[in-house]
Every structure is written in C-alpha cells, then in structure tokens.
C-alpha atoms as a PDB file:
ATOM      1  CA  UNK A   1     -34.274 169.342 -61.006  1.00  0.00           C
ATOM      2  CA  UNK A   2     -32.551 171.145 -58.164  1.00  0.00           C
ATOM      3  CA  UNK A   3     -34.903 173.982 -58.696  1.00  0.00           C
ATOM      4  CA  UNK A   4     -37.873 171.820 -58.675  1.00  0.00           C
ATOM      5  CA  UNK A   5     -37.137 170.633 -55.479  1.00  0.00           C
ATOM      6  CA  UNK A   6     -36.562 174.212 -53.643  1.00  0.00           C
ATOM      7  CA  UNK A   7     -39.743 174.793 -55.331  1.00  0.00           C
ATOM      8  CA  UNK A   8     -41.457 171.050 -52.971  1.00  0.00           C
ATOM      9  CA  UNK A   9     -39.616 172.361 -50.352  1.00  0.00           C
ATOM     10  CA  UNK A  10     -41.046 176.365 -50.109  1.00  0.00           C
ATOM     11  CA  UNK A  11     -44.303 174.995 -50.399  1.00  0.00           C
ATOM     12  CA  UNK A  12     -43.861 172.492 -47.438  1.00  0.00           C
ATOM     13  CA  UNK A  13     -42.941 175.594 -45.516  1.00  0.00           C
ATOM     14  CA  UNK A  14     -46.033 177.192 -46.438  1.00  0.00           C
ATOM     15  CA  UNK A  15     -48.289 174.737 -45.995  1.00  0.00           C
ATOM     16  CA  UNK A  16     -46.418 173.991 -42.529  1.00  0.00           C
ATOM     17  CA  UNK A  17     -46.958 177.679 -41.722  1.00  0.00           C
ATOM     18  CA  UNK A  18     -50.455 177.773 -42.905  1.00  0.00           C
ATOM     19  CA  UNK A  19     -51.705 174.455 -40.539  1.00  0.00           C
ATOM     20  CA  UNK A  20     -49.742 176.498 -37.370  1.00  0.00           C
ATOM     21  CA  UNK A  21     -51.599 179.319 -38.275  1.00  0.00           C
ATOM     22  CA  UNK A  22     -55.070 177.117 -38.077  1.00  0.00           C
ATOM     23  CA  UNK A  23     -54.155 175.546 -34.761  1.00  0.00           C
ATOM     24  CA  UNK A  24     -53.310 179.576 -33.207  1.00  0.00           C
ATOM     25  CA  UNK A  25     -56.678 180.624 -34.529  1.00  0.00           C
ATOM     26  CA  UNK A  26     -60.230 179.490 -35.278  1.00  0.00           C
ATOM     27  CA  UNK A  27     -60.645 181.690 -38.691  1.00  0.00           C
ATOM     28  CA  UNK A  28     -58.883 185.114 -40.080  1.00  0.00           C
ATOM     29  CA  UNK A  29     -61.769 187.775 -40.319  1.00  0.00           C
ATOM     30  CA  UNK A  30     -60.531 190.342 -43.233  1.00  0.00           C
ATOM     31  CA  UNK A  31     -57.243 189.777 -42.922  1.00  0.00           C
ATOM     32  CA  UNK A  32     -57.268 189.650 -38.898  1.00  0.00           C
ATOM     33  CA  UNK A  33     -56.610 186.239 -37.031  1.00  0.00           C
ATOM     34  CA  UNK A  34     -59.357 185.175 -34.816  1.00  0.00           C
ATOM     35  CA  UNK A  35     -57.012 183.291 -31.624  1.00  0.00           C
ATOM     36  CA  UNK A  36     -57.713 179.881 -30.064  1.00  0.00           C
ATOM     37  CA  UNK A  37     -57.753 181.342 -26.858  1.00  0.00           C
ATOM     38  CA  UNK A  38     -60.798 183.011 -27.161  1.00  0.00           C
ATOM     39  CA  UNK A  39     -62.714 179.492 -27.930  1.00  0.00           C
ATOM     40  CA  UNK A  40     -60.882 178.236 -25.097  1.00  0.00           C
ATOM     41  CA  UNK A  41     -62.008 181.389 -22.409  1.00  0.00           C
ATOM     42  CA  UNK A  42     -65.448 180.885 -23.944  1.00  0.00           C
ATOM     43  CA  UNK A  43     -65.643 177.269 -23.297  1.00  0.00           C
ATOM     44  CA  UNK A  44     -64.592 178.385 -19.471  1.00  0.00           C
ATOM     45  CA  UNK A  45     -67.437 180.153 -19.246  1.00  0.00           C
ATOM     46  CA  UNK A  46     -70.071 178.109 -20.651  1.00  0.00           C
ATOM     47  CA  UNK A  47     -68.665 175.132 -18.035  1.00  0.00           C
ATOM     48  CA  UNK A  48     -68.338 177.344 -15.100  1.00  0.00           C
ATOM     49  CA  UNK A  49     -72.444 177.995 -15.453  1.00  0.00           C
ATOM     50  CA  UNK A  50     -72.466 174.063 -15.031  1.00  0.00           C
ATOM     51  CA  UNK A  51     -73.296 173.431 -18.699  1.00  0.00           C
ATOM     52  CA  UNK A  52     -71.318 170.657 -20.875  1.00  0.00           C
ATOM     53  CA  UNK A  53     -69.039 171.529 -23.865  1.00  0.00           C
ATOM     54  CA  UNK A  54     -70.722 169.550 -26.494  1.00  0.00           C
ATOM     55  CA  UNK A  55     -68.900 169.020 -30.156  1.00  0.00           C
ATOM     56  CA  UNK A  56     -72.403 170.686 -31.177  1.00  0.00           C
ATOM     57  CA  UNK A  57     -72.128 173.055 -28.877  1.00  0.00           C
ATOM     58  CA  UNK A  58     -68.086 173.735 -29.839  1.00  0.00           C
ATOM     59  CA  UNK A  59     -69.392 174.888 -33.262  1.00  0.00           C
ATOM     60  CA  UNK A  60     -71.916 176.983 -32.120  1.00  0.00           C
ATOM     61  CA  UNK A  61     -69.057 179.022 -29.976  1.00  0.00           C
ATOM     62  CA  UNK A  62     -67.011 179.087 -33.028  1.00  0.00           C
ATOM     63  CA  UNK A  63     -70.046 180.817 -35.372  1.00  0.00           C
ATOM     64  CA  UNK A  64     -70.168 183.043 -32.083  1.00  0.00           C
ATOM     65  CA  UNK A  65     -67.089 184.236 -31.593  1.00  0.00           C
ATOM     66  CA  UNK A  66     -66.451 184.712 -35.425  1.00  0.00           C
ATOM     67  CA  UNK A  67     -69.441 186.623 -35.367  1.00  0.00           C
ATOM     68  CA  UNK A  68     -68.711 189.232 -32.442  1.00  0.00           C
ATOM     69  CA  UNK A  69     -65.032 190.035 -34.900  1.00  0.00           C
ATOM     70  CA  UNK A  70     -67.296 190.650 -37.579  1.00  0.00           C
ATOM     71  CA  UNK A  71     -69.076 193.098 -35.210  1.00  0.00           C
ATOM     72  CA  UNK A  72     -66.550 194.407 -33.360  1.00  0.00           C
ATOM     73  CA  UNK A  73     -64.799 195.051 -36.492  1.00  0.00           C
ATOM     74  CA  UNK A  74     -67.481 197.385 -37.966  1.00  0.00           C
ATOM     75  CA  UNK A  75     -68.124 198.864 -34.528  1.00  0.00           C
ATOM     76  CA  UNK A  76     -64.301 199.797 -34.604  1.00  0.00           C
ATOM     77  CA  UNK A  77     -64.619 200.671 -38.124  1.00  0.00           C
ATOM     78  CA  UNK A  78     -67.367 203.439 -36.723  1.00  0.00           C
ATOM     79  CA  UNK A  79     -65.132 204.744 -33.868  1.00  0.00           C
ATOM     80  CA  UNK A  80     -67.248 203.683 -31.410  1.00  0.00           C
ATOM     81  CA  UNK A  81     -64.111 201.948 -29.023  1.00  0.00           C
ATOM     82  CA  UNK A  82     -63.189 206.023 -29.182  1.00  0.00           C
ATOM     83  CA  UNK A  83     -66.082 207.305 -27.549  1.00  0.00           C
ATOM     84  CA  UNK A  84     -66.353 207.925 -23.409  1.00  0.00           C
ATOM     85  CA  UNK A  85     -69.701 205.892 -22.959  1.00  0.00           C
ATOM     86  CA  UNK A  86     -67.618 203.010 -24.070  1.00  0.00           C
ATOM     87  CA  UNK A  87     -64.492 203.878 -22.048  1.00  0.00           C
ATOM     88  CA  UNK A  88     -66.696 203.896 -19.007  1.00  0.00           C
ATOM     89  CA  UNK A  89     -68.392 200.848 -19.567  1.00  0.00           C
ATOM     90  CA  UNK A  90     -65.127 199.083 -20.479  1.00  0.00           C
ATOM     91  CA  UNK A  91     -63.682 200.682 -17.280  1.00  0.00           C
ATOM     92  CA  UNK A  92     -66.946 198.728 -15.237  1.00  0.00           C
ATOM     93  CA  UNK A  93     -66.145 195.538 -16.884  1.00  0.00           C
ATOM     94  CA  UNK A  94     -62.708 195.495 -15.798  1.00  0.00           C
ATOM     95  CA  UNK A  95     -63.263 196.143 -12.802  1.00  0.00           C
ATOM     96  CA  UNK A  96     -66.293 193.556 -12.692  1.00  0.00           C
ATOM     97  CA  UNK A  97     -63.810 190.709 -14.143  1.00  0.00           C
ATOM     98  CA  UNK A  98     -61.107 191.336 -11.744  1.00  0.00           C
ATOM     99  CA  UNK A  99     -62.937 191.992  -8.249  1.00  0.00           C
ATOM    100  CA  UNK A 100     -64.605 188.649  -9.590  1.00  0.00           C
ATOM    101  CA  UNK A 101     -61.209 186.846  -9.482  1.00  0.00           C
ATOM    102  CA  UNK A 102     -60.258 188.154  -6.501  1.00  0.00           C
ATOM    103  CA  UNK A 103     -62.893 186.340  -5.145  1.00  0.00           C
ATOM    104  CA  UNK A 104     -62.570 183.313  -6.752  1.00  0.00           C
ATOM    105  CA  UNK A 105     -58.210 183.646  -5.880  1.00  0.00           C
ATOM    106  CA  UNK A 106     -59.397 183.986  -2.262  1.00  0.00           C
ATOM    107  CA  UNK A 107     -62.059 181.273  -2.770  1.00  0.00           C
ATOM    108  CA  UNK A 108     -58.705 178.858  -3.818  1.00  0.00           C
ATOM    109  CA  UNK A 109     -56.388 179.932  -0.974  1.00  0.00           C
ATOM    110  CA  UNK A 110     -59.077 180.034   1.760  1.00  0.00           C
ATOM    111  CA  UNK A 111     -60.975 176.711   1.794  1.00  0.00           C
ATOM    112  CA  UNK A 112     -63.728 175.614   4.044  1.00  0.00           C
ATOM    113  CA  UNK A 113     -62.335 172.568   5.833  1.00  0.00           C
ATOM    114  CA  UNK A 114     -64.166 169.571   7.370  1.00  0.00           C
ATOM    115  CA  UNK A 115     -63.044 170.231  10.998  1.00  0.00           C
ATOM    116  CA  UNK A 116     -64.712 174.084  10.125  1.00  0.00           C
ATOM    117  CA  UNK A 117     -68.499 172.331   8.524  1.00  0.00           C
ATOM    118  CA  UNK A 118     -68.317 169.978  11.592  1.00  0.00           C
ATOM    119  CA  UNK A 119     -67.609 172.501  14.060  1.00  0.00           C
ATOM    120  CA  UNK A 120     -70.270 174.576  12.861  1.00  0.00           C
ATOM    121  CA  UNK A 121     -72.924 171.510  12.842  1.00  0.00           C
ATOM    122  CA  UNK A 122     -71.951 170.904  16.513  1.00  0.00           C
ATOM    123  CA  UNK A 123     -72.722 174.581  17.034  1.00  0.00           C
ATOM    124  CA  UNK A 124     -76.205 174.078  15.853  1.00  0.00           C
ATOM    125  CA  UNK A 125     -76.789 170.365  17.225  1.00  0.00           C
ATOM    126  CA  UNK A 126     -76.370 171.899  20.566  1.00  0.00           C
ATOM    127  CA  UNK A 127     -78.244 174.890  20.424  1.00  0.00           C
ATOM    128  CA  UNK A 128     -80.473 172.920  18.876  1.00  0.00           C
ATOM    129  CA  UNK A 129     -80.831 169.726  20.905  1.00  0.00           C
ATOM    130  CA  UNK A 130     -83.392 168.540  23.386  1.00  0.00           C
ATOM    131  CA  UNK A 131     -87.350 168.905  22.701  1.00  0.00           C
ATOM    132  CA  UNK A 132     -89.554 170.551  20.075  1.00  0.00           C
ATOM    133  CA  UNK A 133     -92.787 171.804  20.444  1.00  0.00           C
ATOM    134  CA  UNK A 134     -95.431 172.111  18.630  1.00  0.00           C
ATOM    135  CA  UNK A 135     -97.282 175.098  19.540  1.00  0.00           C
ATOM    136  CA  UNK A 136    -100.291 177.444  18.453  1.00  0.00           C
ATOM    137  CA  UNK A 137    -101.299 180.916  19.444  1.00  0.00           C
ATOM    138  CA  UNK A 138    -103.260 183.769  19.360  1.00  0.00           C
ATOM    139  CA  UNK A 139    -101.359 187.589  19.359  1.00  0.00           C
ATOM    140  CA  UNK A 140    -103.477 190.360  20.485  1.00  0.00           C
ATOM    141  CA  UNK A 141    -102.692 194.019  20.704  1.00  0.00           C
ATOM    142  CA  UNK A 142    -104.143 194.226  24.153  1.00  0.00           C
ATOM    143  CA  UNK A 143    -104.419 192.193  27.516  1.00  0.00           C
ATOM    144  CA  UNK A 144    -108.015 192.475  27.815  1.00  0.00           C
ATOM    145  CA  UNK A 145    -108.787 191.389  24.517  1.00  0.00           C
ATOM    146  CA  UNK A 146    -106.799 188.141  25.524  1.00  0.00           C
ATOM    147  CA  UNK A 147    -108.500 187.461  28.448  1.00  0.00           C
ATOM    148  CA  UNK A 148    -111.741 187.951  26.609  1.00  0.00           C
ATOM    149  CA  UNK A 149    -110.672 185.082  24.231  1.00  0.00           C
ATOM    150  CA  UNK A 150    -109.413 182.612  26.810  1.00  0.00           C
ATOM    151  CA  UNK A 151    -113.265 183.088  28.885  1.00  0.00           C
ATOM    152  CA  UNK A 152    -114.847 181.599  24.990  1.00  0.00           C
ATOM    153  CA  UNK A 153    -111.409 179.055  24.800  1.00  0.00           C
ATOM    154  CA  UNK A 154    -113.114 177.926  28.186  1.00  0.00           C
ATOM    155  CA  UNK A 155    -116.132 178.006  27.141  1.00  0.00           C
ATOM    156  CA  UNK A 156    -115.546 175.326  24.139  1.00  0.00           C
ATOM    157  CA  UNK A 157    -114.699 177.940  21.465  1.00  0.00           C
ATOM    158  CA  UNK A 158    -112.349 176.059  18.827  1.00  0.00           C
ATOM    159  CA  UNK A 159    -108.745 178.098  19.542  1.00  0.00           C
ATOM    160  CA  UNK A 160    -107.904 177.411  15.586  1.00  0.00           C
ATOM    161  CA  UNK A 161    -111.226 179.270  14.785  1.00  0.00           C
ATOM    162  CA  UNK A 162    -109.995 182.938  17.508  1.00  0.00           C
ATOM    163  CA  UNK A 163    -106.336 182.656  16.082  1.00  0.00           C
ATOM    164  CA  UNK A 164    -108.137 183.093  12.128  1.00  0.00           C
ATOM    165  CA  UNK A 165    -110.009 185.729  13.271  1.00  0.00           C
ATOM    166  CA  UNK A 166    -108.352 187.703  16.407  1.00  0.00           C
ATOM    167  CA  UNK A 167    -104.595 186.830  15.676  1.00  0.00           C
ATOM    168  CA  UNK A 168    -102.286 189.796  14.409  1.00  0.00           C
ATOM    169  CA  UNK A 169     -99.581 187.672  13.680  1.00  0.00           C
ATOM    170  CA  UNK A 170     -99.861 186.969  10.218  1.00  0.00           C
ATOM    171  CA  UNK A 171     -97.341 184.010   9.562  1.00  0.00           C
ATOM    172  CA  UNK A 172     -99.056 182.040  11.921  1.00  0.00           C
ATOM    173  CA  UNK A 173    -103.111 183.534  12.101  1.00  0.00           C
ATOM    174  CA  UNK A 174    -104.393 182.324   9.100  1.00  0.00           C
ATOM    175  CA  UNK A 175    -102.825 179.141   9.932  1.00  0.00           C
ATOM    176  CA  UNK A 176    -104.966 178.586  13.095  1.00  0.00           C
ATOM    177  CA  UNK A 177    -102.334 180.046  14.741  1.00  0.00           C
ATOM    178  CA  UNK A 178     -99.756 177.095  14.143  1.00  0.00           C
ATOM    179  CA  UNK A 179     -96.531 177.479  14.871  1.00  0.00           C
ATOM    180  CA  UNK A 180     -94.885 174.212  13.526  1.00  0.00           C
ATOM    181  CA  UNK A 181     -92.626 172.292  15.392  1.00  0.00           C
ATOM    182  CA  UNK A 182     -89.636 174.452  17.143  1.00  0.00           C
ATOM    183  CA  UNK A 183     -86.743 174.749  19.805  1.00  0.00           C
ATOM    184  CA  UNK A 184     -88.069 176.757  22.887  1.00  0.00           C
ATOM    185  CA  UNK A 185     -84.834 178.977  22.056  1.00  0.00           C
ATOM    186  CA  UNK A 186     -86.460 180.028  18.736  1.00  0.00           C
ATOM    187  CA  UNK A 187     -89.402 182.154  20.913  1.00  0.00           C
ATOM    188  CA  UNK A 188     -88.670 185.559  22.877  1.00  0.00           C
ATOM    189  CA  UNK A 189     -87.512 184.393  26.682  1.00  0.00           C
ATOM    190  CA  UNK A 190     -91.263 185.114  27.889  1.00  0.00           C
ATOM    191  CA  UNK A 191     -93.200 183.083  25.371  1.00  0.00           C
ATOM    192  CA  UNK A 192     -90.381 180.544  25.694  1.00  0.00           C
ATOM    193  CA  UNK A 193     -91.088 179.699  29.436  1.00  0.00           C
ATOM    194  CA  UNK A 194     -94.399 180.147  29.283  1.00  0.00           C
ATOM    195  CA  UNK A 195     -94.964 177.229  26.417  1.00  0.00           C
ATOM    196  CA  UNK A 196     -92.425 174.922  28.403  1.00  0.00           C
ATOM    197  CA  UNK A 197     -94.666 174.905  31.670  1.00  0.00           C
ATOM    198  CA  UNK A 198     -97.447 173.489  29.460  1.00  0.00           C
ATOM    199  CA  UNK A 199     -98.046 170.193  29.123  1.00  0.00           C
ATOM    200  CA  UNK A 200     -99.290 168.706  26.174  1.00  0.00           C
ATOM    201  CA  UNK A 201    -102.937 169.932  25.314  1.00  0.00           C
ATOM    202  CA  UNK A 202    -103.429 172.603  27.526  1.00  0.00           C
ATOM    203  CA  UNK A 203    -102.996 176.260  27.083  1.00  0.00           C
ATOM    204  CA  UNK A 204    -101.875 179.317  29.129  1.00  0.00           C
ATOM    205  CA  UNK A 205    -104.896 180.345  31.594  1.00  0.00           C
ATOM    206  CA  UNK A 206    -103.364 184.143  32.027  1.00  0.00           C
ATOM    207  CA  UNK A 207    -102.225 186.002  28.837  1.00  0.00           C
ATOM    208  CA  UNK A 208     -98.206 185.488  28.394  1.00  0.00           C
ATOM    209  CA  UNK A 209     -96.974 189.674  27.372  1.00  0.00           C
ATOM    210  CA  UNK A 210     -93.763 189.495  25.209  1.00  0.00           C
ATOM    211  CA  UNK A 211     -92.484 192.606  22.763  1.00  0.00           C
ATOM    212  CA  UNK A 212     -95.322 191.719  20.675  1.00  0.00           C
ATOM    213  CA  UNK A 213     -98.012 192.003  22.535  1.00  0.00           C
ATOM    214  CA  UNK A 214    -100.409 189.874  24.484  1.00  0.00           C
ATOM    215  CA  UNK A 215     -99.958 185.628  23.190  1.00  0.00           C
ATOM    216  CA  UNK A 216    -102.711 182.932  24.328  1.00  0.00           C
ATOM    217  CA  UNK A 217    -100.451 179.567  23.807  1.00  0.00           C
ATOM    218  CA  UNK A 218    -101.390 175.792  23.673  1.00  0.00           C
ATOM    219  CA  UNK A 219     -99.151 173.104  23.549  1.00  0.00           C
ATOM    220  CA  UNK A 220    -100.378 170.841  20.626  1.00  0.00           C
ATOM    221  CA  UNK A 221     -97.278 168.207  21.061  1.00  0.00           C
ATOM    222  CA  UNK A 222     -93.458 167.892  22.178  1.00  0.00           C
ATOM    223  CA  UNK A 223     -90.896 165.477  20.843  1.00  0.00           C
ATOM    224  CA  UNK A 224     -87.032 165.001  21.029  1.00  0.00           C
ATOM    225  CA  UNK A 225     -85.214 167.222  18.176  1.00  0.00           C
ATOM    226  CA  UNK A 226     -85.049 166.006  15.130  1.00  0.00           C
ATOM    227  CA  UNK A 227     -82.162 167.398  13.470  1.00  0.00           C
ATOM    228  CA  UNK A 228     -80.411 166.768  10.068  1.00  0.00           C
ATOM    229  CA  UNK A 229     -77.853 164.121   9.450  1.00  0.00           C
ATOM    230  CA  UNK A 230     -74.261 166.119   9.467  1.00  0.00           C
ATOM    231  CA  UNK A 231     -74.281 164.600   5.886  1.00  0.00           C
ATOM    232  CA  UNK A 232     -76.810 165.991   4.592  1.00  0.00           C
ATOM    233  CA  UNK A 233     -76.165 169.439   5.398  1.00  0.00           C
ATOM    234  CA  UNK A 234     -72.345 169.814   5.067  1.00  0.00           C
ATOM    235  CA  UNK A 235     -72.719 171.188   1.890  1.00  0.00           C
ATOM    236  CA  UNK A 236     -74.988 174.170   2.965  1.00  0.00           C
ATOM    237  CA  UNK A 237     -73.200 174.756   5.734  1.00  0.00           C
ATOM    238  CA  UNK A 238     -69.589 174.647   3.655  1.00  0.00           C
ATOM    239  CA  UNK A 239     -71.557 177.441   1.376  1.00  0.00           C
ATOM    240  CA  UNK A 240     -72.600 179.651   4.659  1.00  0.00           C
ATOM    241  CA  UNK A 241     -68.561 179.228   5.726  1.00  0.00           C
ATOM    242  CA  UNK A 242     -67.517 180.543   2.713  1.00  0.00           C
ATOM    243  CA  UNK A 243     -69.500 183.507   2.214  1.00  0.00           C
ATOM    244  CA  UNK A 244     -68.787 184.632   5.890  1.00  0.00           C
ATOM    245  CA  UNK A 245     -65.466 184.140   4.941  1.00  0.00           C
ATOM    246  CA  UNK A 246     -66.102 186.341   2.052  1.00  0.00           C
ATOM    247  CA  UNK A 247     -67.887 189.098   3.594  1.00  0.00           C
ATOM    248  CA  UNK A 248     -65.070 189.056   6.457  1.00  0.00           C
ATOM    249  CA  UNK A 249     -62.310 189.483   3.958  1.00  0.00           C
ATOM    250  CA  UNK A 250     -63.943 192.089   2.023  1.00  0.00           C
ATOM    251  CA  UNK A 251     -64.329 194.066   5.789  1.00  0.00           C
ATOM    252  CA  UNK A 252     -60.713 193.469   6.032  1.00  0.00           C
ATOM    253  CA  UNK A 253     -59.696 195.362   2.775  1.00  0.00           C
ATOM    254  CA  UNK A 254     -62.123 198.159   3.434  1.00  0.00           C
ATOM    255  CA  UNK A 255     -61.206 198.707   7.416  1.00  0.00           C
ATOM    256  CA  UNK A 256     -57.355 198.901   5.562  1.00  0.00           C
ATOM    257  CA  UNK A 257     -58.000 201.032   2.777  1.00  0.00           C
ATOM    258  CA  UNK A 258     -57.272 204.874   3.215  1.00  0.00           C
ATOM    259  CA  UNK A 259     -60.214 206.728   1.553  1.00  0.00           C
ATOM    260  CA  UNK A 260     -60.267 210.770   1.335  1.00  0.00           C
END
C-alpha cells in the first residue's frame, strides 16, 4: 500500500513537471525545448507592423517558429553558424536590432508634446497667413522672347495656350502655366512683388527677371489663406517633431564620438 502510493505520488511530480515544461515552451524539437518567449517576441513583431494577433494567426506563428528549429537545427548540424559569411551577417543584425532600440528608447524618453505640435502650427499659421493667389505664368530663357509673347497676350492670344508651348517650367507649362493657389512667400522675392501689384485678371506688362529667367505673370484670383484646422494636422506635424528630434540626436552622438 505504502509503496503504491509513492508510486501516485512520483507520477504527480512528473506529470507536474511535464505541464511546467509545456507552459516554458511551445514544443521540444529532437530533444531541444522550443521557449515561450520566442512566440511571445514574434507576436511583438507581427503587432508592431499594425497587424492583430488572431487565435488563427497564434497557430500559424507556432508552425513557424517550430519550423525555423527544425531548420536551424540542420543548418547547425552543417556548420554553417561556424562559417564568417554568417558571423558577419549576424554581426549586421545585431547591430540593426540594437541601433533600432536606441531609437525607439529615445523615441520613449523624448516625446513630442502638445505645447511643441502647437508651437510649430503657430509657426506655419503665421508664415502662412494673409492672402493666396492664384497665379499663372510663362518662364522664358530670354527677355526678348518675353516681350515677344506679351505683344500676342495683347493682341488676344489665349496666355494658357503660350505657357503650353513657350513655358520652360515644366511643373507648371503643361498646365497652362497654373500655379495653384499659394502664399506670396512661396515665390523668389522678385516674382513675389511683382504678382502682389496685380490685381485680379491682369498680367505683368514688362517681363518680371528672377534666378530663373524671364516670368510673364497673371493674377487669375486672391483669397484669404485657407489653412488646416490645428486638428487635423497635429499628427503630421508630431511625426516631423520627432524625426528632427531624431536626426538631431543622432548629430549629437556623431559630433561626440572620437573616430581615427
């Protein structure tokens, strides 16, 4: 009797052992144990490309990840872990995973704030304020050929018709020379000035010269700004915040670092 129950009791332990060993690991690949923790760092990844964990997809990553220590096992098996190539490219990764946490540590301890988004809007409501114009125009290498094309604009020739065929600005030539609505601040000081004389429907008698060359410019329409709810654009502007923040940090480390 007392021997039978030793007996119960040994294989309680085991079988206590043997469910702790399923909970550490997802399955034991010839005779090695296959950890939770890799399901779990898997899962990570798979979320952090914005992609739910399903149950269906949980099974999947299991059949994965047994997989790769099926592979991994034979490539070991091989001596393939021995060989430089791999050393190098396991050297890359490394460094890969943990400049990529870096990041994401600095990311965590280095926020963009509210008061830093709305500061930044403000920046570009008032550089941004006031009137927009809505402008065309016809770039020419020289100022005689401009002149030439103002004498047919006078004439009655249609100015959408020149700026498709004279125009050397290609954004806006094949357009008929349309220039979309804009702050005067977005042009080169000369063409600015010169398009906020105008008034609405008429064009520059004398050619305006800029950096560019030689610009015939009519005013098509003006209107007050219309700029984007703060709302609407925090997040971009949160995103912009944090990759100059970024890009300043990693200037930090490399004006600091002492390379021979």
């Amino acid at each position: 009797m007392k021997k039978h129950i030793l007996s119960s009791l040994a294989v309680a332990s085991l079988m206590a052992v043997s469910q702790g060993a399923v909970a550490q690991n997802i399955a034991i690949v010839n005779g090695k144990a296959v950890p939770t923790a890799r399901m779990e760092a898997l899962a990570q990844q798979v979320a952090r490309s914005g992609r739910p964990v399903t149950p269906e997809m949980q099974g999947q990553m299991r059949e994965e990840i047994i997989a790769r220590e099926i592979f991994v096992q034979e490539a070991q098996a091989r001596g393939l872990d021995a060989t430089d190539d791999y050393k190098n490219q396991l050297d890359l990764t490394r460094q890969s995973i943990l400049i990529r946490e870096l990041f994401a540590d600095f990311q965590k301890k280095n926020p963009v704030t509210d008061e830093e988004t709305k500061a930044e809007y403000d920046k570009f409501a008032s550089a941004n304020a006031g009137k927009e114009y809505r402008a065309r125009h016809i770039l020419v290498e020289k100022e005689d050929q401009a002149k030439a094309l103002i004498a047919q604009l006078k004439k009655g020739a249609k100015f959408e018709d020149l700026a498709k065929k004279n125009s050397k600005d290609p954004g806006s030539g094949a357009n008929g020379g349309d220039l979309d609505w804009a702050n005067a601040s977005s042009y080169v000081k000369e063409f600015s000035d010169a398009l906020m004389a105008l008034s609405k429907g008429k064009m520059t008698d004398t050619p305006v010269k800029t950096q560019f060359g030689f610009h015939i410019i009519r005013l098509d329409d003006l209107r007050e700004a219309q700029l984007p709810k703060y709302e609407d654009v925090k997040p971009q502007i949160a995103q912009q915040l944090q990759q100059q923040k970024i890009a300043k940090f990693q200037e930090d480390l490399r004006a600091k670092a002492k390379v021979e």
